[in-house]
Protein backbone atom coordinates (compact mmCIF):
# COMPACT_ATOMS: atom_id res chain seq x y z
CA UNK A 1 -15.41 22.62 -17.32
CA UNK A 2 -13.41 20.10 -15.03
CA UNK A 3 -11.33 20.58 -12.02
CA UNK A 4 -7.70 20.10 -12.74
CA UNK A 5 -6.57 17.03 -10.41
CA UNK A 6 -3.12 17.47 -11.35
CA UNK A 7 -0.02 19.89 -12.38
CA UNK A 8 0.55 17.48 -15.51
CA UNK A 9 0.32 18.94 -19.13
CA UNK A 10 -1.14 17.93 -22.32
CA UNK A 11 2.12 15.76 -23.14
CA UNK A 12 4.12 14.04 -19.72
CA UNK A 13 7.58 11.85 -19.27
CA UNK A 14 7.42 8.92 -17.37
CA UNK A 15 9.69 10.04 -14.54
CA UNK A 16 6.81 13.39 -14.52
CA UNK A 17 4.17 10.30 -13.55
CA UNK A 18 6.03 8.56 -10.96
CA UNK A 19 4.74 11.05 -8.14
CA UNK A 20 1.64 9.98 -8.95
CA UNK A 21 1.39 6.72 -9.05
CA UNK A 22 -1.48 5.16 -6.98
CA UNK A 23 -3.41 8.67 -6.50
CA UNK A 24 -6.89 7.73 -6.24
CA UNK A 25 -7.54 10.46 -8.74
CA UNK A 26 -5.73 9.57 -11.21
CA UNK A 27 -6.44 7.69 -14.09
CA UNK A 28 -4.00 5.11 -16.32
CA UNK A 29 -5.02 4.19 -19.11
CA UNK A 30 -3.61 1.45 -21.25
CA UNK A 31 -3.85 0.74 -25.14
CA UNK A 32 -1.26 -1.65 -25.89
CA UNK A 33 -2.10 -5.05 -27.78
CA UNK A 34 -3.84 -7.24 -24.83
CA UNK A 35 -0.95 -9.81 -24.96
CA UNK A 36 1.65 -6.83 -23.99
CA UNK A 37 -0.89 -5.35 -20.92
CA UNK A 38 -1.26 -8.97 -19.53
CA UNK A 39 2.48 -8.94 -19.65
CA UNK A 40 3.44 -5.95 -17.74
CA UNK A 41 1.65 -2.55 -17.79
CA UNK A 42 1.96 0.11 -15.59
CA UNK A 43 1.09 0.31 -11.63
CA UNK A 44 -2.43 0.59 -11.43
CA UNK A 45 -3.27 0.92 -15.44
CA UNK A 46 -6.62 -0.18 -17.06
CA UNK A 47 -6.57 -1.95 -20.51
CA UNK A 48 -8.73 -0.63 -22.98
CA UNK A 49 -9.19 -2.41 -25.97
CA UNK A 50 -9.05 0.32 -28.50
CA UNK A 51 -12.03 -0.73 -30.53
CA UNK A 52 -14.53 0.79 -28.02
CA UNK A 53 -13.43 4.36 -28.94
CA UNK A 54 -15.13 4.08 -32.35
CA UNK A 55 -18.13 3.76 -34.00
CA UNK A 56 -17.99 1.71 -36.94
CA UNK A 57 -20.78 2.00 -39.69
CA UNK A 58 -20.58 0.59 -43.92
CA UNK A 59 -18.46 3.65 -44.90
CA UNK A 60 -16.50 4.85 -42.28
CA UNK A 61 -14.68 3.27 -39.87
CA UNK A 62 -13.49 5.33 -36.79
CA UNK A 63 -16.65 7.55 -36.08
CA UNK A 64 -16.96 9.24 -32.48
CA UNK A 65 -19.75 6.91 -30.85
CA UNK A 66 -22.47 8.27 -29.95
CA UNK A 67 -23.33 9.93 -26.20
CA UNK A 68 -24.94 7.04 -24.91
CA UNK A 69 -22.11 4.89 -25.89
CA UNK A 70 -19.62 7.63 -24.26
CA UNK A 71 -21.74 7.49 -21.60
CA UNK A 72 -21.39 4.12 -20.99
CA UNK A 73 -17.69 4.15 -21.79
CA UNK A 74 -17.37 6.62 -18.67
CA UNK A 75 -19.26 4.57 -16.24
CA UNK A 76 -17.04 1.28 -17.35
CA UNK A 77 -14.05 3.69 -16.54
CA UNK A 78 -15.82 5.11 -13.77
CA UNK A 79 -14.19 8.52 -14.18
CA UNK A 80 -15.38 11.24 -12.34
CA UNK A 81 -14.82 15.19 -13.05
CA UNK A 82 -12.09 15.64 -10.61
CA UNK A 83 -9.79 12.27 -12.13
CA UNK A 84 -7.10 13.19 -14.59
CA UNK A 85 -6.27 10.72 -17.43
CA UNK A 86 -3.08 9.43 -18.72
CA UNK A 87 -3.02 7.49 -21.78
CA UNK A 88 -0.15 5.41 -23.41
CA UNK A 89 0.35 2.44 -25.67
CA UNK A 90 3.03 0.44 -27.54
CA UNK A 91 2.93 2.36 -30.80
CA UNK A 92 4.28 5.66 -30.04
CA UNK A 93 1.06 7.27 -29.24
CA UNK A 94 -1.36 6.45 -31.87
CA UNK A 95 -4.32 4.87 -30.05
CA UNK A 96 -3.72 6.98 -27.00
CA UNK A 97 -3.97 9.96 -28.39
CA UNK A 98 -7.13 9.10 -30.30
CA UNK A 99 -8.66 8.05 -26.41
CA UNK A 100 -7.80 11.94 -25.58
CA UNK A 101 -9.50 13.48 -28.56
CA UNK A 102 -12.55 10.80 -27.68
CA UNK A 103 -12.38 12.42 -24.25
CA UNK A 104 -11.86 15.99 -25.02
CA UNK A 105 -14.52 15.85 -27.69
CA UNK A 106 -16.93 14.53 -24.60
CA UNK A 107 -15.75 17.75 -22.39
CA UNK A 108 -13.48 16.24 -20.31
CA UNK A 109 -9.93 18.17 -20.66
CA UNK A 110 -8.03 16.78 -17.38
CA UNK A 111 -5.40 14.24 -19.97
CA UNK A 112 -1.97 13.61 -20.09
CA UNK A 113 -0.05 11.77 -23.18
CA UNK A 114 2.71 9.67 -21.87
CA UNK A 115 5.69 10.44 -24.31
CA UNK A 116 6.77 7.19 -26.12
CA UNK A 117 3.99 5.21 -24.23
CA UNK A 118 5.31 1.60 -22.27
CA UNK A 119 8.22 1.44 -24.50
CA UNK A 120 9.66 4.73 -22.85
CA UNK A 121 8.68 3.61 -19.43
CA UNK A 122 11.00 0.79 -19.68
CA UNK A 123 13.70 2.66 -21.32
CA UNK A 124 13.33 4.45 -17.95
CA UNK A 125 13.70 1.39 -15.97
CA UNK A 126 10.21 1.98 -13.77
CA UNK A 127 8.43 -0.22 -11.78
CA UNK A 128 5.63 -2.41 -14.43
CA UNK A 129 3.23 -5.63 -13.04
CA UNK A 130 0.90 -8.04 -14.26
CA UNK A 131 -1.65 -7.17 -11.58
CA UNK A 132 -5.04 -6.32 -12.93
CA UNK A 133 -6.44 -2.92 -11.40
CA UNK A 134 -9.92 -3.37 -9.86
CA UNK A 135 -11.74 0.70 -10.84
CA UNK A 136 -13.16 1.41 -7.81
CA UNK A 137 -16.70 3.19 -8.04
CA UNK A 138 -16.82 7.00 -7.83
CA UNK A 139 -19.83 8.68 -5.95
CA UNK A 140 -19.98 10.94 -9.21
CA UNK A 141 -19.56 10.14 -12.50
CA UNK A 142 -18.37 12.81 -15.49
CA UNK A 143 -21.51 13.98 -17.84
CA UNK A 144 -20.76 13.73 -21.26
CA UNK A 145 -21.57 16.77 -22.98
CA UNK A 146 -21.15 16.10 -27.03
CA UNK A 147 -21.91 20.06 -27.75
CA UNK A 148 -17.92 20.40 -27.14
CA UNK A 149 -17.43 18.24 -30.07
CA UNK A 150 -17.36 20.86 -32.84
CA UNK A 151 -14.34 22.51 -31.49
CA UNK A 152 -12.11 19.25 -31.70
CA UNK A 153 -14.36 17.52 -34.91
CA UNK A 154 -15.01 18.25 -38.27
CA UNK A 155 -17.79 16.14 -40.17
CA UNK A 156 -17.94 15.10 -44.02
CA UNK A 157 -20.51 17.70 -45.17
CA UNK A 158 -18.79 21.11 -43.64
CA UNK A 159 -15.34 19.90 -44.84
CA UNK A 160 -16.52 19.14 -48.03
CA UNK A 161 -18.08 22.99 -48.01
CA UNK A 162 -14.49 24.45 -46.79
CA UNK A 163 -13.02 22.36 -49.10
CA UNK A 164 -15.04 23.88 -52.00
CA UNK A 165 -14.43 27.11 -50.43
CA UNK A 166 -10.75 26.94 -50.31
CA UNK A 167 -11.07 27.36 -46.20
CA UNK A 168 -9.16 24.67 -44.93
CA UNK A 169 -5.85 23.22 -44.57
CA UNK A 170 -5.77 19.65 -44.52
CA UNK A 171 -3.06 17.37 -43.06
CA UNK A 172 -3.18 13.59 -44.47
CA UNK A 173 -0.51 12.27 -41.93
CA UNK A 174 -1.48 8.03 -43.74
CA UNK A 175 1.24 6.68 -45.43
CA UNK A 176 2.77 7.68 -48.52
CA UNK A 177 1.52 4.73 -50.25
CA UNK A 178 -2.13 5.72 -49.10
CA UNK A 179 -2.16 8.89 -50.49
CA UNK A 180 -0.58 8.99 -53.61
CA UNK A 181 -3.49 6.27 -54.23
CA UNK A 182 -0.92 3.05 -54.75
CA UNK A 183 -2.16 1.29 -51.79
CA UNK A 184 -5.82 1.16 -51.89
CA UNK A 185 -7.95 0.98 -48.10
CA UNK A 186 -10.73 2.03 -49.64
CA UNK A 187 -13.05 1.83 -52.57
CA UNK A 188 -10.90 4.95 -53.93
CA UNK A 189 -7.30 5.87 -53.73
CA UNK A 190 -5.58 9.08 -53.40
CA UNK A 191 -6.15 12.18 -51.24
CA UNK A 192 -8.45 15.01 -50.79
CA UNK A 193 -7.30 18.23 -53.09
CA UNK A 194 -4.96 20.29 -51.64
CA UNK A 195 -3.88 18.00 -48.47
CA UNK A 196 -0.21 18.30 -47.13
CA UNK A 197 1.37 14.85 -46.87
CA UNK A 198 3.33 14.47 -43.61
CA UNK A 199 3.39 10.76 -41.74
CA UNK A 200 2.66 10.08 -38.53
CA UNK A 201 5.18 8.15 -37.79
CA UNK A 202 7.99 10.73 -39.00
CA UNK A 203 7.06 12.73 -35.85
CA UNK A 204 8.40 9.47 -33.85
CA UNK A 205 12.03 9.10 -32.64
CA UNK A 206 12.39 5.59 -33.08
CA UNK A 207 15.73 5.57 -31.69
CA UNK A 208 14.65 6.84 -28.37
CA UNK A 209 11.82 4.61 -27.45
CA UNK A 210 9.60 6.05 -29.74
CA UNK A 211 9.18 9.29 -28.25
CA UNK A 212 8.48 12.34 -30.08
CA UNK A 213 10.91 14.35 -32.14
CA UNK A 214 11.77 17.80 -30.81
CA UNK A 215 8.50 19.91 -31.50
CA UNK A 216 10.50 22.81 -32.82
CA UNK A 217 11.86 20.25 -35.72
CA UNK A 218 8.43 19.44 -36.33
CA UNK A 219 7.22 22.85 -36.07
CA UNK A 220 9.45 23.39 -39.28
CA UNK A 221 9.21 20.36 -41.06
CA UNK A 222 5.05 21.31 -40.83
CA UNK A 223 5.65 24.98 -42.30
CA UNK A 224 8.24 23.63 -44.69
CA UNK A 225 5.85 21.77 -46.48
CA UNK A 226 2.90 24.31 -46.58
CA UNK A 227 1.07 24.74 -43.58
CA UNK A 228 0.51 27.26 -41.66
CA UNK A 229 0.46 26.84 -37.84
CA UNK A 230 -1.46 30.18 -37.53
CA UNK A 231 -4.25 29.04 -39.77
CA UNK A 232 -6.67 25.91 -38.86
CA UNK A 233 -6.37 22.49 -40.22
CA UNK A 234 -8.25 19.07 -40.65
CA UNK A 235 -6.17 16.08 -39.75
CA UNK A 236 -6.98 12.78 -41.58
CA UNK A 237 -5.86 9.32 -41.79
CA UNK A 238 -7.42 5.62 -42.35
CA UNK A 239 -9.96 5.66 -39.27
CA UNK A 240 -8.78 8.44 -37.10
CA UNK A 241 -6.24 6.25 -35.35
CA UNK A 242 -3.36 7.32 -36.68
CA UNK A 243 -4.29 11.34 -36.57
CA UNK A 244 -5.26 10.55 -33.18
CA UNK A 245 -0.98 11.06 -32.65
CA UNK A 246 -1.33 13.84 -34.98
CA UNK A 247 -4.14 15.83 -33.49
CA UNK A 248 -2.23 15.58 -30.05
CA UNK A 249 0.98 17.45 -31.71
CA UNK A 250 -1.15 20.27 -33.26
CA UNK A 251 -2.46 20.71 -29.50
CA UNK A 252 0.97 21.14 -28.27
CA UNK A 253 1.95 23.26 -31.05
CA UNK A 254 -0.74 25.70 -30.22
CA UNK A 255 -2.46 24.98 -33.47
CA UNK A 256 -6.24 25.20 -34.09
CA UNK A 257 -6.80 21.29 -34.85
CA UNK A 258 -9.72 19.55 -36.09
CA UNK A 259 -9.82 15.70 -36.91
CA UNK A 260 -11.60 14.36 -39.22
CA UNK A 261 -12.76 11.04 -37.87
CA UNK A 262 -14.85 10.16 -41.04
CA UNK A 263 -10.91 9.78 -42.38
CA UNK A 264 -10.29 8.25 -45.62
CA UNK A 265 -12.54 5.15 -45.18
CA UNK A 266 -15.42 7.28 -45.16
CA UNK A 267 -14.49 9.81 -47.94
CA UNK A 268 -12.88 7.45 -49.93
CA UNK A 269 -15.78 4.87 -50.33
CA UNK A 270 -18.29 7.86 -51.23
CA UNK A 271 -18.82 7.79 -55.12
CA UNK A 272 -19.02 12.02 -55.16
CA UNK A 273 -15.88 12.66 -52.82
CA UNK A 274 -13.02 15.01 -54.70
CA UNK A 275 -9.82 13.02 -55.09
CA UNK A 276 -6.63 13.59 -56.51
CA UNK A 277 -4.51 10.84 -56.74
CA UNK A 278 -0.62 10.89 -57.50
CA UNK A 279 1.84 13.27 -55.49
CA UNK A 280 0.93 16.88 -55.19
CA UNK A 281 3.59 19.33 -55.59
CA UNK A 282 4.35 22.45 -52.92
């Protein structure tokens, strides 16, 4: 377990951050395109190309690399066990919250979602540079620990076993197009039996610097269309980058998430994988 650096939750506002700013513990990290970080960023953020949190192999696209590749992630951030990590982008949350599921599936829990990312920063008005942060080395770096994994990850085999068994709700949050199978991103369309279509996106209040909607809103839109928040689900998308949004807003809901990071590219390109294809009705 890690030492809690800060008083910041699992999702913060910017004006919650400001305090903070410049706190040799703390640590900002930015996933916006490159062109928008060497624009204007945050005080003190680090750009991380979001690339380096997966593992990419002929099937599957957005795999959790492997330790030694964590490993070396963490030295490159030079994070230590007492910094807490705050994560944003330019997408509404996407990328950054796949970086915190990367991280908590490593053992490290100290992270902090910045709600609606840089866009809601300068809806605020706050202070942004062009400066490029120099890390400065910590005398101890944070041990990645991969056993935590299983509580945060779900692989193909034992959801294709809950699947069989009925065990498992699943939560396709790709686009419509993607799962009713008329958009193809793989070399077969549809979705896995059974899975609840809900968007990422639609969690998004594009009209207030893409922040998320009211949780309570959707809280209900969730259970309206099937799934129980008391019950565990698997949340799938392309690559893991879009349920990396998704798998942040079961944590604040209190729900029992696992993401599948295998996501459609992997169990869509395997010849055996169960697919239904068309809309499912609930």
């Amino acid at each position: 377990m890690t030492t809690r650096a800060f008083d910041l939750g699992l999702l913060i506002e910017a004006e919650q951050l400001i305090p903070y700013l410049g706190h040799p513990q703390l640590r900002i990290i930015d996933l916006s395109r490159a062109s928008v970080y060497e624009q204007l960023h945050l005080p003190h953020a680090v750009h991380v190309r979001p690339n380096v949190l997966l593992q990419q192999d002929e099937d599957a696209t957005g795999l959790l690399p492997d330790e030694a590749a964590l490993q070396l992630w963490i030295q490159q951030l030079n994070l230590s066990p007492e910094h807490h990590v705050v994560a944003y982008d330019d997408e509404g949350g996407a990328w950054a919250g796949r970086l915190i599921w990367n991280l908590h599936c490593l053992g490290f829990e100290n992270t902090s979602l910045l709600n609606g990312g840089i866009h809601a920063w300068l809806g605020a008005s706050l202070p942004t540079t062009a400066e490029i942060t120099e890390i400065e080395p910590v005398s101890q770096l944070f041990c990645v620990d991969l056993s935590h994994a299983e509580r945060y990850r779900i692989e193909y085999e034992v959801l294709r076993e809950k699947l069989e068994q009925q065990a498992i709700q699943l939560w396709d949050c790709r686009s419509k197009e993607e799962y009713t199978g008329l958009r193809l991103a793989a070399r077969r369309g549809g979705h896995m039996p059974g899975a609840v279509h809900f968007e990422w996106s639609t969690a998004l209040n594009r009209e207030n610097h893409l922040k998320l909607q009211p949780l309570e809103r959707t809280r209900q839109r969730l259970e309206n269309l099937g799934l129980c928040l008391d019950q565990p689900v698997v949340v799938y998308c392309q690559s893991h980058h879009r349920s990396g949004l998704a798998y942040i807003i079961g944590r604040l809901l209190g729900w029992q998430i696992l993401a599948y990071d295998g996501a459609w590219s992997e169990w869509g390109n395997r010849p055996d994988s169960p697919i239904v294809s068309g809309e499912t009705p609930f």
